[in-house]
ModelCIF file with pLDDT and N, C-alpha, C, O atoms, coordinates in Angstrom:
data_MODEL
#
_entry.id   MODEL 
#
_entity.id                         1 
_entity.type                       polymer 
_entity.pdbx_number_of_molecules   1 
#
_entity_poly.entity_id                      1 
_entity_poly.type                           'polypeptide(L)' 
_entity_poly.nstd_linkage                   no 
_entity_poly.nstd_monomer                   no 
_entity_poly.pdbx_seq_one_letter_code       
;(UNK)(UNK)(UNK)(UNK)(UNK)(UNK)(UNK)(UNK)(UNK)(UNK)(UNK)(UNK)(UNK)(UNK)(UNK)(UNK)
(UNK)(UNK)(UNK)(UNK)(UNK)(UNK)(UNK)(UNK)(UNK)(UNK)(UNK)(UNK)(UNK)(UNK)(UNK)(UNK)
(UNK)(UNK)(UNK)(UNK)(UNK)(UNK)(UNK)(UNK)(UNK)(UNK)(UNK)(UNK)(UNK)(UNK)(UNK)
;
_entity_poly.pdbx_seq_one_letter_code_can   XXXXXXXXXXXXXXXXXXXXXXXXXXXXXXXXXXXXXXXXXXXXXXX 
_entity_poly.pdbx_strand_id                 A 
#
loop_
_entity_poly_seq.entity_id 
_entity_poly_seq.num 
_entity_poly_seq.mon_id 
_entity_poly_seq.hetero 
1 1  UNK n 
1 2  UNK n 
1 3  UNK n 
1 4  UNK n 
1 5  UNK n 
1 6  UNK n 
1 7  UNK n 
1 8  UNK n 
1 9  UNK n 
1 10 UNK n 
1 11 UNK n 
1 12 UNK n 
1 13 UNK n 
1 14 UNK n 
1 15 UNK n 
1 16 UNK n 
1 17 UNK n 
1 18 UNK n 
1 19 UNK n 
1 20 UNK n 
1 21 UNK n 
1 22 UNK n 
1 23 UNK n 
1 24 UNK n 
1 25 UNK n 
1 26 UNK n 
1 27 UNK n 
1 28 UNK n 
1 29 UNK n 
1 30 UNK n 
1 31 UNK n 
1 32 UNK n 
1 33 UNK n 
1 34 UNK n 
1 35 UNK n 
1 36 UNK n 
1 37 UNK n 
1 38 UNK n 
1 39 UNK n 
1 40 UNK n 
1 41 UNK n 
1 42 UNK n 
1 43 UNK n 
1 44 UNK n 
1 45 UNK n 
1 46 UNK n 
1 47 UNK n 
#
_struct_asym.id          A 
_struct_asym.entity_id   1 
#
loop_
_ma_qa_metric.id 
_ma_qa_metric.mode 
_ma_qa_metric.name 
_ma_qa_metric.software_group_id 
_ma_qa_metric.type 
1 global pLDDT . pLDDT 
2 local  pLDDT . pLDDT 
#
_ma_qa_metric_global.metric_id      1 
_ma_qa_metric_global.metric_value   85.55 
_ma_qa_metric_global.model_id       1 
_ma_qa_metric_global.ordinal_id     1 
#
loop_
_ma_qa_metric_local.label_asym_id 
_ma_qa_metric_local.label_comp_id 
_ma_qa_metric_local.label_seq_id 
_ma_qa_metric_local.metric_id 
_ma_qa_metric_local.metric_value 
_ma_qa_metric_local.model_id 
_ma_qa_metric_local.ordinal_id 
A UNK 1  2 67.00 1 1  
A UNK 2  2 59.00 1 2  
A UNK 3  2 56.00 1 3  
A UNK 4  2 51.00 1 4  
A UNK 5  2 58.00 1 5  
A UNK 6  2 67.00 1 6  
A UNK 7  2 79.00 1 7  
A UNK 8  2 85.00 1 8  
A UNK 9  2 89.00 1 9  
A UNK 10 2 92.00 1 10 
A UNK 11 2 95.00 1 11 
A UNK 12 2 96.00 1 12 
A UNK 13 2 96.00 1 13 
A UNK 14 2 93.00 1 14 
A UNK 15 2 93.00 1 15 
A UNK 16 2 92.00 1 16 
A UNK 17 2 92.00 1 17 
A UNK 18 2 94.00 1 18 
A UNK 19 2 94.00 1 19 
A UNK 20 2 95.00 1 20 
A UNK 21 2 96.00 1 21 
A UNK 22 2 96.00 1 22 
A UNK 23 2 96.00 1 23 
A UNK 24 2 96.00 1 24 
A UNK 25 2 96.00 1 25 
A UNK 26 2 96.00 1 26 
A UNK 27 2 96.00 1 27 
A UNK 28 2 94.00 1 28 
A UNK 29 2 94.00 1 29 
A UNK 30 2 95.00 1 30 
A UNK 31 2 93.00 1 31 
A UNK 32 2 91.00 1 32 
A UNK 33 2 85.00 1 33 
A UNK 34 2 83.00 1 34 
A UNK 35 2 86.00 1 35 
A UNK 36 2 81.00 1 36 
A UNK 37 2 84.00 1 37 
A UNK 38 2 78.00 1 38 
A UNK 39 2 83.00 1 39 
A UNK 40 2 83.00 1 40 
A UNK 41 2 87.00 1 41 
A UNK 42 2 86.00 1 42 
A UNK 43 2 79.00 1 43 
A UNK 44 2 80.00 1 44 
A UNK 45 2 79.00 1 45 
A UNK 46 2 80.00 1 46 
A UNK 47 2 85.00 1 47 
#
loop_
_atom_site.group_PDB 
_atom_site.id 
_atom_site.type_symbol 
_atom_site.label_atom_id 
_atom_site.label_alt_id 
_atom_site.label_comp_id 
_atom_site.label_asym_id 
_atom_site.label_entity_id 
_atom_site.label_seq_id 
_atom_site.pdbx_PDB_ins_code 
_atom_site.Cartn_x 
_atom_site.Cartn_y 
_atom_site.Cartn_z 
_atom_site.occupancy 
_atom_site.B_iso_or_equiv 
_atom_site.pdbx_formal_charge 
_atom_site.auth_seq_id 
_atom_site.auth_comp_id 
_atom_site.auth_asym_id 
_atom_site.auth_atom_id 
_atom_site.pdbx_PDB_model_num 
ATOM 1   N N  . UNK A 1 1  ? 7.963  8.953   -29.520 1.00 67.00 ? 1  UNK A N  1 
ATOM 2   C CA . UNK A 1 1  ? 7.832  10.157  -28.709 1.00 67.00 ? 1  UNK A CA 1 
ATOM 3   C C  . UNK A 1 1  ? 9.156  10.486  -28.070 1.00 67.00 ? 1  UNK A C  1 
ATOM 4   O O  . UNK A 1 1  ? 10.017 9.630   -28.272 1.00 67.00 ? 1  UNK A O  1 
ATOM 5   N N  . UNK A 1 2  ? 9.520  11.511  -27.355 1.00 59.00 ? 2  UNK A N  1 
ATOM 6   C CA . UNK A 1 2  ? 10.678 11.875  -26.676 1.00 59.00 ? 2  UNK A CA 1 
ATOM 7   C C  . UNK A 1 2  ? 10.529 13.191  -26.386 1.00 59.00 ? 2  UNK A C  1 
ATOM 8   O O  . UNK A 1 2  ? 9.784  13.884  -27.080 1.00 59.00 ? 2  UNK A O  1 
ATOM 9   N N  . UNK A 1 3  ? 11.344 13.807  -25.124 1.00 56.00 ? 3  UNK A N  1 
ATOM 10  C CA . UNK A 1 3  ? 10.988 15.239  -24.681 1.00 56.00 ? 3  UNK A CA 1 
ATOM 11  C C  . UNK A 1 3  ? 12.749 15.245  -25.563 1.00 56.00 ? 3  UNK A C  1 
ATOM 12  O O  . UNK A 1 3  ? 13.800 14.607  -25.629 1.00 56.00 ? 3  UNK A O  1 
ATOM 13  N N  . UNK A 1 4  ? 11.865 16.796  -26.235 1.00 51.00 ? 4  UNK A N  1 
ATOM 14  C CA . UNK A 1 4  ? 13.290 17.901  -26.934 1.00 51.00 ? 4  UNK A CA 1 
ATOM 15  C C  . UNK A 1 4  ? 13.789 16.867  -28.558 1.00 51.00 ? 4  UNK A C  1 
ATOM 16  O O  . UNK A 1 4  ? 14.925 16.813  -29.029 1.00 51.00 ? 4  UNK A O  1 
ATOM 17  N N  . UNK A 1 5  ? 12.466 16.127  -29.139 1.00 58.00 ? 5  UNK A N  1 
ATOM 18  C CA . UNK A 1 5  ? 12.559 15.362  -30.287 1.00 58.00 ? 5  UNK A CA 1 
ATOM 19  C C  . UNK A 1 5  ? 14.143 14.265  -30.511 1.00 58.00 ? 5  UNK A C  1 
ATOM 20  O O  . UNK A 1 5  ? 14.966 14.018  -31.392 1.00 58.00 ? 5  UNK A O  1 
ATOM 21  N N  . UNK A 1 6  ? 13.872 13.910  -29.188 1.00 67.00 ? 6  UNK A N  1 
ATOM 22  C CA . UNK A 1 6  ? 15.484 12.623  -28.672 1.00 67.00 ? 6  UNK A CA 1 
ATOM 23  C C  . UNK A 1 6  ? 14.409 11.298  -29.041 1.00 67.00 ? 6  UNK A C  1 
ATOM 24  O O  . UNK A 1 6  ? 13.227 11.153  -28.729 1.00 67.00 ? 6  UNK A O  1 
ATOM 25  N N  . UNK A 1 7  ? 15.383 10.358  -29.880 1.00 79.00 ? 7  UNK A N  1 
ATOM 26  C CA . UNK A 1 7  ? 14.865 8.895   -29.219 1.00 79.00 ? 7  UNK A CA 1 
ATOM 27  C C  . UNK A 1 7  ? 14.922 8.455   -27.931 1.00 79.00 ? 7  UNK A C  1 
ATOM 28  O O  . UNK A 1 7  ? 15.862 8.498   -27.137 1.00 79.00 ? 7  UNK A O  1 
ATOM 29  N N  . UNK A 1 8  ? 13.653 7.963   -27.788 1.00 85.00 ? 8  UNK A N  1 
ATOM 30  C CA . UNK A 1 8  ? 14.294 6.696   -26.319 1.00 85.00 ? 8  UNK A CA 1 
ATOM 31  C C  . UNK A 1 8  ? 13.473 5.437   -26.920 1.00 85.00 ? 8  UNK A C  1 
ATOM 32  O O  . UNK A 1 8  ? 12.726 5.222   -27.874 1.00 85.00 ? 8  UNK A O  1 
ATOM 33  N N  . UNK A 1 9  ? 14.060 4.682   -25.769 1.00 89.00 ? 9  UNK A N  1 
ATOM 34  C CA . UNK A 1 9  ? 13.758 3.331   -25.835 1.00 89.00 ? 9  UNK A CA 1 
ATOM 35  C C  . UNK A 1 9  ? 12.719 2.588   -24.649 1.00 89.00 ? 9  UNK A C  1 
ATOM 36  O O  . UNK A 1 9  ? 12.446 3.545   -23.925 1.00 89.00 ? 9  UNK A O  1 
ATOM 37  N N  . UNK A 1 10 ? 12.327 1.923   -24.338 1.00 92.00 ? 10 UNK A N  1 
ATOM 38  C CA . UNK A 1 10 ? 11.628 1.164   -23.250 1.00 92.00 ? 10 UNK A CA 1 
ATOM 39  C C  . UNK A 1 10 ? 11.874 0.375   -22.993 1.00 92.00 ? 10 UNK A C  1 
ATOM 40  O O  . UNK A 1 10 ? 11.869 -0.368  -23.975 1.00 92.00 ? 10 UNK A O  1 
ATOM 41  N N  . UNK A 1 11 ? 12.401 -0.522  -21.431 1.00 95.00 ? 11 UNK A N  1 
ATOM 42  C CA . UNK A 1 11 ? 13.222 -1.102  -20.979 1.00 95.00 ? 11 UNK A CA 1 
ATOM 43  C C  . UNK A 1 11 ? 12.267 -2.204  -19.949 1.00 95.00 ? 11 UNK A C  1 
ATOM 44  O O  . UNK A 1 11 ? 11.850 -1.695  -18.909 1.00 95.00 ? 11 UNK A O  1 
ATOM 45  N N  . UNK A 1 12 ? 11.993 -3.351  -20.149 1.00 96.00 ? 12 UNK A N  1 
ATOM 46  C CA . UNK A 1 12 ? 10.797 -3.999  -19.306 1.00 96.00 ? 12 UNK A CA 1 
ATOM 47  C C  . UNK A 1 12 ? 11.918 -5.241  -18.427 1.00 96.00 ? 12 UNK A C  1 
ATOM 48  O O  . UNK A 1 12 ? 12.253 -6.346  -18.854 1.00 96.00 ? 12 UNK A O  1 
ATOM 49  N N  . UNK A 1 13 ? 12.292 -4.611  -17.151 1.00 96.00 ? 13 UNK A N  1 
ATOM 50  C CA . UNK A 1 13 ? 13.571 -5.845  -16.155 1.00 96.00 ? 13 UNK A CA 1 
ATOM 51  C C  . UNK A 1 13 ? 12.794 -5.729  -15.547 1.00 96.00 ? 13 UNK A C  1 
ATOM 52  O O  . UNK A 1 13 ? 12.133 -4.735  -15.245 1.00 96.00 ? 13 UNK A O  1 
ATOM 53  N N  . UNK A 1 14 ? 12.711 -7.427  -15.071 1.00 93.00 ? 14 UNK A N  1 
ATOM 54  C CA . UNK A 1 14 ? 12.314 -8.065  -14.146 1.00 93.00 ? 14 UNK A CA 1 
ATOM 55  C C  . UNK A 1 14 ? 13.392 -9.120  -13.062 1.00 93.00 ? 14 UNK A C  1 
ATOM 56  O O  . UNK A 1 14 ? 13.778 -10.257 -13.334 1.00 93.00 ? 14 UNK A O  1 
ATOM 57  N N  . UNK A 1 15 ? 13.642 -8.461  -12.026 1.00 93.00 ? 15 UNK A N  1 
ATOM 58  C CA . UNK A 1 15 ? 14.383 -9.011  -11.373 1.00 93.00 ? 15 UNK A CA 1 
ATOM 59  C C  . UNK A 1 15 ? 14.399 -8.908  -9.517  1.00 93.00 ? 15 UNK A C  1 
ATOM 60  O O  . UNK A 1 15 ? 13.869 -8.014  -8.858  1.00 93.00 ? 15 UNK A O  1 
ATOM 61  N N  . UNK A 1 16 ? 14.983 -9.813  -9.109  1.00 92.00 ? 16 UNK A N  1 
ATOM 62  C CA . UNK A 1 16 ? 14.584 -10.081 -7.312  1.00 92.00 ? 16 UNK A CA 1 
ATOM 63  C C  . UNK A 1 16 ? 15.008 -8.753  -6.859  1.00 92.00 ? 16 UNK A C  1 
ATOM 64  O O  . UNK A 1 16 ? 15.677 -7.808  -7.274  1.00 92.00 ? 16 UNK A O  1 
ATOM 65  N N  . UNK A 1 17 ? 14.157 -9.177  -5.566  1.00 92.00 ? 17 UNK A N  1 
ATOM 66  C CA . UNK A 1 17 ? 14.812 -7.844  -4.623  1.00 92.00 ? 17 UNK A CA 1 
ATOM 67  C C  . UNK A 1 17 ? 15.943 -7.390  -4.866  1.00 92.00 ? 17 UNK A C  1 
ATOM 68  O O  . UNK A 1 17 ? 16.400 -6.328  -5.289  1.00 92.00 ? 17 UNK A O  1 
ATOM 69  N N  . UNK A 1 18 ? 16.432 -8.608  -4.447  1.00 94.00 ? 18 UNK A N  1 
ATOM 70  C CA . UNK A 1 18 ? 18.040 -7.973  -3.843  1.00 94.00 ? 18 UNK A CA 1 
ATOM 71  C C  . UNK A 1 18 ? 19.063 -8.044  -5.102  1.00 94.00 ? 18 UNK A C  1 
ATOM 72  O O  . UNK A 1 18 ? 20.266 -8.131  -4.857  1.00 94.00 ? 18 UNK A O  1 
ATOM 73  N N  . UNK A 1 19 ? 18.600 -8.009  -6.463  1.00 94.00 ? 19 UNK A N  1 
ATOM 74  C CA . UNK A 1 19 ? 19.236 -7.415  -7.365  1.00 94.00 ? 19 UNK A CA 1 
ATOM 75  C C  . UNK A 1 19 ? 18.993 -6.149  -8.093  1.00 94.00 ? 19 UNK A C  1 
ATOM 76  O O  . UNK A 1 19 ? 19.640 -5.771  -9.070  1.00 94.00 ? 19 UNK A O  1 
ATOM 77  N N  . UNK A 1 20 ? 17.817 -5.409  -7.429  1.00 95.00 ? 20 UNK A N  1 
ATOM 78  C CA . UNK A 1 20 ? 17.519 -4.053  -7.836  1.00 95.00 ? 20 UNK A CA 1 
ATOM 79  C C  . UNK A 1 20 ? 18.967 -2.922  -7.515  1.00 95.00 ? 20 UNK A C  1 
ATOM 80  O O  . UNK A 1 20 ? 19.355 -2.154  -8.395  1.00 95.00 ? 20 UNK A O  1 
ATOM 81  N N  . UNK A 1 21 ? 19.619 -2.994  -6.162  1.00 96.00 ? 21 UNK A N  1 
ATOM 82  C CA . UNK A 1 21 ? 20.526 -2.361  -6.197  1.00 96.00 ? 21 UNK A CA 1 
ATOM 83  C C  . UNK A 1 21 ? 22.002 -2.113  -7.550  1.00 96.00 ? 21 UNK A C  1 
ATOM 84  O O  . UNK A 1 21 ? 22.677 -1.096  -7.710  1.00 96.00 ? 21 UNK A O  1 
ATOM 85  N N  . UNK A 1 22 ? 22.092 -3.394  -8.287  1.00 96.00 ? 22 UNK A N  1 
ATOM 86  C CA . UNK A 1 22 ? 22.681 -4.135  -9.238  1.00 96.00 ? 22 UNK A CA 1 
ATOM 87  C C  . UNK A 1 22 ? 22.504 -3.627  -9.854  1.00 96.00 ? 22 UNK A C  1 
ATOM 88  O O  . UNK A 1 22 ? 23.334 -2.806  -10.244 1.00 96.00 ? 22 UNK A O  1 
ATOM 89  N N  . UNK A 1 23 ? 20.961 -3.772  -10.541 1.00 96.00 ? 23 UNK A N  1 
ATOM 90  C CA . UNK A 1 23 ? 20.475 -3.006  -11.793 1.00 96.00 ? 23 UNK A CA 1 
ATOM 91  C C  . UNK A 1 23 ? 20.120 -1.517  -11.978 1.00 96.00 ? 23 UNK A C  1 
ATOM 92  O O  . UNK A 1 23 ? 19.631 -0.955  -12.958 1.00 96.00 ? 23 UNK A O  1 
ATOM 93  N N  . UNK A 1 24 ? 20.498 -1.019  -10.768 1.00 96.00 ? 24 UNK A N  1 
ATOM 94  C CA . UNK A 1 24 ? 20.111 0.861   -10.867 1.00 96.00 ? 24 UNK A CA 1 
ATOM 95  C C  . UNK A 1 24 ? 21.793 1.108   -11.089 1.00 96.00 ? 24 UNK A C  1 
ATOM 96  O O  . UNK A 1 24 ? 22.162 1.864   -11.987 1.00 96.00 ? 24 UNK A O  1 
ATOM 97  N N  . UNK A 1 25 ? 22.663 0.502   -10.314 1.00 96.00 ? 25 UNK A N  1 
ATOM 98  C CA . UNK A 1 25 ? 24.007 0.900   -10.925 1.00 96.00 ? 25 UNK A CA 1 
ATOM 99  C C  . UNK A 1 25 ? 24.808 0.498   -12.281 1.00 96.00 ? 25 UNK A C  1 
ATOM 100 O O  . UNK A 1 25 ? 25.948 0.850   -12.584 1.00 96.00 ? 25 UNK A O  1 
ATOM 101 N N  . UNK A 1 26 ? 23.939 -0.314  -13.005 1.00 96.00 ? 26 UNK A N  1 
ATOM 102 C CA . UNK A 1 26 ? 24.219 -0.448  -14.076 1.00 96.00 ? 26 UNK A CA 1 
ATOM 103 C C  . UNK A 1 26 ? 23.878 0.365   -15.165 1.00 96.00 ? 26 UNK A C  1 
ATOM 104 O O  . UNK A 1 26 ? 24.584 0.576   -16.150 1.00 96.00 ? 26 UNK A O  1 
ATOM 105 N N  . UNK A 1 27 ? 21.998 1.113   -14.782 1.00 96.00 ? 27 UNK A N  1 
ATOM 106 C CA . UNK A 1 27 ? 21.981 1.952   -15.617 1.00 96.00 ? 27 UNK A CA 1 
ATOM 107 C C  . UNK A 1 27 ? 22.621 3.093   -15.112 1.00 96.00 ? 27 UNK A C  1 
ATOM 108 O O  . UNK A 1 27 ? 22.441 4.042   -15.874 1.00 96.00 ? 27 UNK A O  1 
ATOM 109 N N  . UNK A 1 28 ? 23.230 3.350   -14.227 1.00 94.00 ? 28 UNK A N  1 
ATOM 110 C CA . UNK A 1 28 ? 24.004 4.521   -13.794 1.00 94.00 ? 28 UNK A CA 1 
ATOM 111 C C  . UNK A 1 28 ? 25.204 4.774   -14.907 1.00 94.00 ? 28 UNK A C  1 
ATOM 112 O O  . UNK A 1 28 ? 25.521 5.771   -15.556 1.00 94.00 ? 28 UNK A O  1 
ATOM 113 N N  . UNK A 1 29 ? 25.872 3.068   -14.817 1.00 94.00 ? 29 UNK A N  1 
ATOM 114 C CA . UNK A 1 29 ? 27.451 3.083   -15.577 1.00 94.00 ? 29 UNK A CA 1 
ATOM 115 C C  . UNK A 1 29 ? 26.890 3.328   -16.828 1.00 94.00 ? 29 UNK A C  1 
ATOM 116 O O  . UNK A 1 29 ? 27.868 3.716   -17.466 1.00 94.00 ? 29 UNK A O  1 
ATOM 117 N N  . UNK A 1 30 ? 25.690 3.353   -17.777 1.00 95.00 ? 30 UNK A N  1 
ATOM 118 C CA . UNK A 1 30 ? 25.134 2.966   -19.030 1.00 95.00 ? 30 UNK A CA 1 
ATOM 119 C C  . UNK A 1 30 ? 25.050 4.019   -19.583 1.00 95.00 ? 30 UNK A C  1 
ATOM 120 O O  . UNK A 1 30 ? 25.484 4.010   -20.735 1.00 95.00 ? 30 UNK A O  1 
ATOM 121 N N  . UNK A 1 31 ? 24.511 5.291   -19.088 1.00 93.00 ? 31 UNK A N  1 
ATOM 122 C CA . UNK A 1 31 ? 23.592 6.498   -19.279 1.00 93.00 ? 31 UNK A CA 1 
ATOM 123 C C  . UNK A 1 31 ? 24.027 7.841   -18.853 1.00 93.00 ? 31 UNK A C  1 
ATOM 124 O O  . UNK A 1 31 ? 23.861 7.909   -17.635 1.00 93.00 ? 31 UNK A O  1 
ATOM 125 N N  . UNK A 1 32 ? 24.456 8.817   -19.270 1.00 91.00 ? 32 UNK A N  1 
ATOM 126 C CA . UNK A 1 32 ? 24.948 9.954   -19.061 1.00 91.00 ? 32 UNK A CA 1 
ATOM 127 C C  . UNK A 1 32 ? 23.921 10.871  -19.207 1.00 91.00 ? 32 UNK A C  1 
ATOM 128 O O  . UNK A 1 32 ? 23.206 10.685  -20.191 1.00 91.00 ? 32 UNK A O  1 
ATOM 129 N N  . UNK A 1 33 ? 23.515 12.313  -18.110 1.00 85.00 ? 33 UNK A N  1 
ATOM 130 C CA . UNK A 1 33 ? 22.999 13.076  -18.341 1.00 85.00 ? 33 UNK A CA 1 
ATOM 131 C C  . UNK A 1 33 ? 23.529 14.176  -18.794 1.00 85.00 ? 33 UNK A C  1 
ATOM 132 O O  . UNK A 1 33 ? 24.660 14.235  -18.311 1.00 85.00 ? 33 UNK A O  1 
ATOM 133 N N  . UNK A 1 34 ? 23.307 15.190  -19.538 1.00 83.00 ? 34 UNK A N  1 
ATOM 134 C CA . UNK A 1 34 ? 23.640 16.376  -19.811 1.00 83.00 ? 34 UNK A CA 1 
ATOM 135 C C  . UNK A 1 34 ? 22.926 17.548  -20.157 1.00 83.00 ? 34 UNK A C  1 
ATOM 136 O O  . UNK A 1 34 ? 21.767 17.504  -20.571 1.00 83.00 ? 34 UNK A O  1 
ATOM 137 N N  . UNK A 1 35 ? 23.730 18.859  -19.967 1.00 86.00 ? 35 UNK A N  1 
ATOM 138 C CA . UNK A 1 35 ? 22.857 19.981  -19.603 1.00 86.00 ? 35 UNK A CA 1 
ATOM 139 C C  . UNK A 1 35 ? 23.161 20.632  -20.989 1.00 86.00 ? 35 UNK A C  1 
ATOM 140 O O  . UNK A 1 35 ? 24.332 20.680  -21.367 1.00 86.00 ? 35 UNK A O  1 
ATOM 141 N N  . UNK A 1 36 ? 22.016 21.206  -21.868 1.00 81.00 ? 36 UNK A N  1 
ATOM 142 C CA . UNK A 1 36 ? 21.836 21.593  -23.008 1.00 81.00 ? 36 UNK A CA 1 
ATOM 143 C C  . UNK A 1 36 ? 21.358 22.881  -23.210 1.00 81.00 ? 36 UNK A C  1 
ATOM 144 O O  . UNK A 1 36 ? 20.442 23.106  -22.418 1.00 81.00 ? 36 UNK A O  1 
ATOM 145 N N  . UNK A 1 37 ? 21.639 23.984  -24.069 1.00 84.00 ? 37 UNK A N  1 
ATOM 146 C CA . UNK A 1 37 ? 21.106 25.716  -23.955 1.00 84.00 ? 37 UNK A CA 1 
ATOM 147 C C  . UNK A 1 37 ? 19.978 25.610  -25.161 1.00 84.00 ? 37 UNK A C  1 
ATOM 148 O O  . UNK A 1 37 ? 20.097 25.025  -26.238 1.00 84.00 ? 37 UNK A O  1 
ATOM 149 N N  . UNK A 1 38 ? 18.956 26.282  -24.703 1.00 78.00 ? 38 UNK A N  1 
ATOM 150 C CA . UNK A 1 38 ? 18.012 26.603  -25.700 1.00 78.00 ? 38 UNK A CA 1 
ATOM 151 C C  . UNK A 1 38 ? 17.360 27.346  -25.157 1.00 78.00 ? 38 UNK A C  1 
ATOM 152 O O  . UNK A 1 38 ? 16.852 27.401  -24.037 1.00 78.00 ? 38 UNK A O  1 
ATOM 153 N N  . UNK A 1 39 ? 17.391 28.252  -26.430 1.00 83.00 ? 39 UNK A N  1 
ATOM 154 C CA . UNK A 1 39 ? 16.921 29.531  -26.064 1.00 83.00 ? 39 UNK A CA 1 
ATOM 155 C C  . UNK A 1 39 ? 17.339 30.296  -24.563 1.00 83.00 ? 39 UNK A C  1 
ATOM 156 O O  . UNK A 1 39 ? 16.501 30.814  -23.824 1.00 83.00 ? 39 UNK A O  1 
ATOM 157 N N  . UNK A 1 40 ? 18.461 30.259  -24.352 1.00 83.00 ? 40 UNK A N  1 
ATOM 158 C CA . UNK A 1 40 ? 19.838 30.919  -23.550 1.00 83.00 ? 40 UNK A CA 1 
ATOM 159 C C  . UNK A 1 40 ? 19.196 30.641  -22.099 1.00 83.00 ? 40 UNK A C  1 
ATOM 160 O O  . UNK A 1 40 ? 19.238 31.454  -21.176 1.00 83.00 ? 40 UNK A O  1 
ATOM 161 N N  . UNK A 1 41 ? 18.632 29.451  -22.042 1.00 87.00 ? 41 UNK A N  1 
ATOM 162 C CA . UNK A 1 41 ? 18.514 28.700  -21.150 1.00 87.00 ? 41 UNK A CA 1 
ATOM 163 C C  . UNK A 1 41 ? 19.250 26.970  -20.849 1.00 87.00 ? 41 UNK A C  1 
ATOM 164 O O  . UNK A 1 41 ? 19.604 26.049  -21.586 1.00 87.00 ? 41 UNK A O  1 
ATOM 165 N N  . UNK A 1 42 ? 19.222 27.156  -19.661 1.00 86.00 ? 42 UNK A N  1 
ATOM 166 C CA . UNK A 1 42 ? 20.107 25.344  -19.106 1.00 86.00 ? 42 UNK A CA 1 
ATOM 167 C C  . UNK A 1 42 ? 19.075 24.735  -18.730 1.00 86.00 ? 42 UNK A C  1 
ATOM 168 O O  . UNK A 1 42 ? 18.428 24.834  -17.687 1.00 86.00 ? 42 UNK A O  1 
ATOM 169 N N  . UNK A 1 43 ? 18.866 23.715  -20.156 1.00 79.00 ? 43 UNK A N  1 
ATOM 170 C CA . UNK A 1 43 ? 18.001 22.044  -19.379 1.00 79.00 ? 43 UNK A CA 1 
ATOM 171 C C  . UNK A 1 43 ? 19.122 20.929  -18.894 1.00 79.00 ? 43 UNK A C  1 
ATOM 172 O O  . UNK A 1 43 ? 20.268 20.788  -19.322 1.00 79.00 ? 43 UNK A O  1 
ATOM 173 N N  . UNK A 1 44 ? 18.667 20.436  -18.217 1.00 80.00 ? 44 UNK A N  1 
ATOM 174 C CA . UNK A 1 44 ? 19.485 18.986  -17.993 1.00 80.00 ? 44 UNK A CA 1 
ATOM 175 C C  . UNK A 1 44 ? 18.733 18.093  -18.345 1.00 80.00 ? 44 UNK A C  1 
ATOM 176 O O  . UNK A 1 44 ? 17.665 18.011  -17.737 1.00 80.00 ? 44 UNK A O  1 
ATOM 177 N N  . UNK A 1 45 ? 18.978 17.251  -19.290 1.00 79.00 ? 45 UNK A N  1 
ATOM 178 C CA . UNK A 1 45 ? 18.464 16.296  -20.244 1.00 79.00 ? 45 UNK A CA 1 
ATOM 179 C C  . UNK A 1 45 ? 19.147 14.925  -19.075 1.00 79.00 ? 45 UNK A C  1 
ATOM 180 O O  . UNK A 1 45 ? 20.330 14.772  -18.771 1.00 79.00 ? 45 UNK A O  1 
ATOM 181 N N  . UNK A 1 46 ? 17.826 13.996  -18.561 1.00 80.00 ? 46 UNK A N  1 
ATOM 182 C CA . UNK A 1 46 ? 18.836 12.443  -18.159 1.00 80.00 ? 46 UNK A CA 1 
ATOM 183 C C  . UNK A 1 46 ? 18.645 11.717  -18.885 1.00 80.00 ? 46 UNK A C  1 
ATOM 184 O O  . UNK A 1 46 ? 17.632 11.828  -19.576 1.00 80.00 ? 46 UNK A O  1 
ATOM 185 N N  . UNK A 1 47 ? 19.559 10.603  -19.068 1.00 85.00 ? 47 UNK A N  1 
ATOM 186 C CA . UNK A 1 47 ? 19.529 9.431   -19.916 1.00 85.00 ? 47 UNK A CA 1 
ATOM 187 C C  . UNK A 1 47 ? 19.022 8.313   -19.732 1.00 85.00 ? 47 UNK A C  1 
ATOM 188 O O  . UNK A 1 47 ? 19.113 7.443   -20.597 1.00 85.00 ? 47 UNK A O  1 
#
């Protein structure tokens, strides 16, 4: 499945509290969003 016929993937982390901050900035550094025209409209697609 995927919105706008994109692969994705599914991601199952398990980790302590106090490494959640860790792991949201990693998928930050990982994953780029971008804004795409269709039909002479702007989606922003996140990663």
């Amino acid at each position: 499945g995927g919105f706008l016929k994109s692969g994705n993937s599914t991601f199952l982390i398990g980790i302590d509290d106090s490494q959640l901050e860790k792991a949201k900035e990693i998928i930050k550094k990982s994953v780029k969003s971008e804004v795409i025209k269709d039909n002479n409209e702007e989606l922003k697609v996140y990663g």
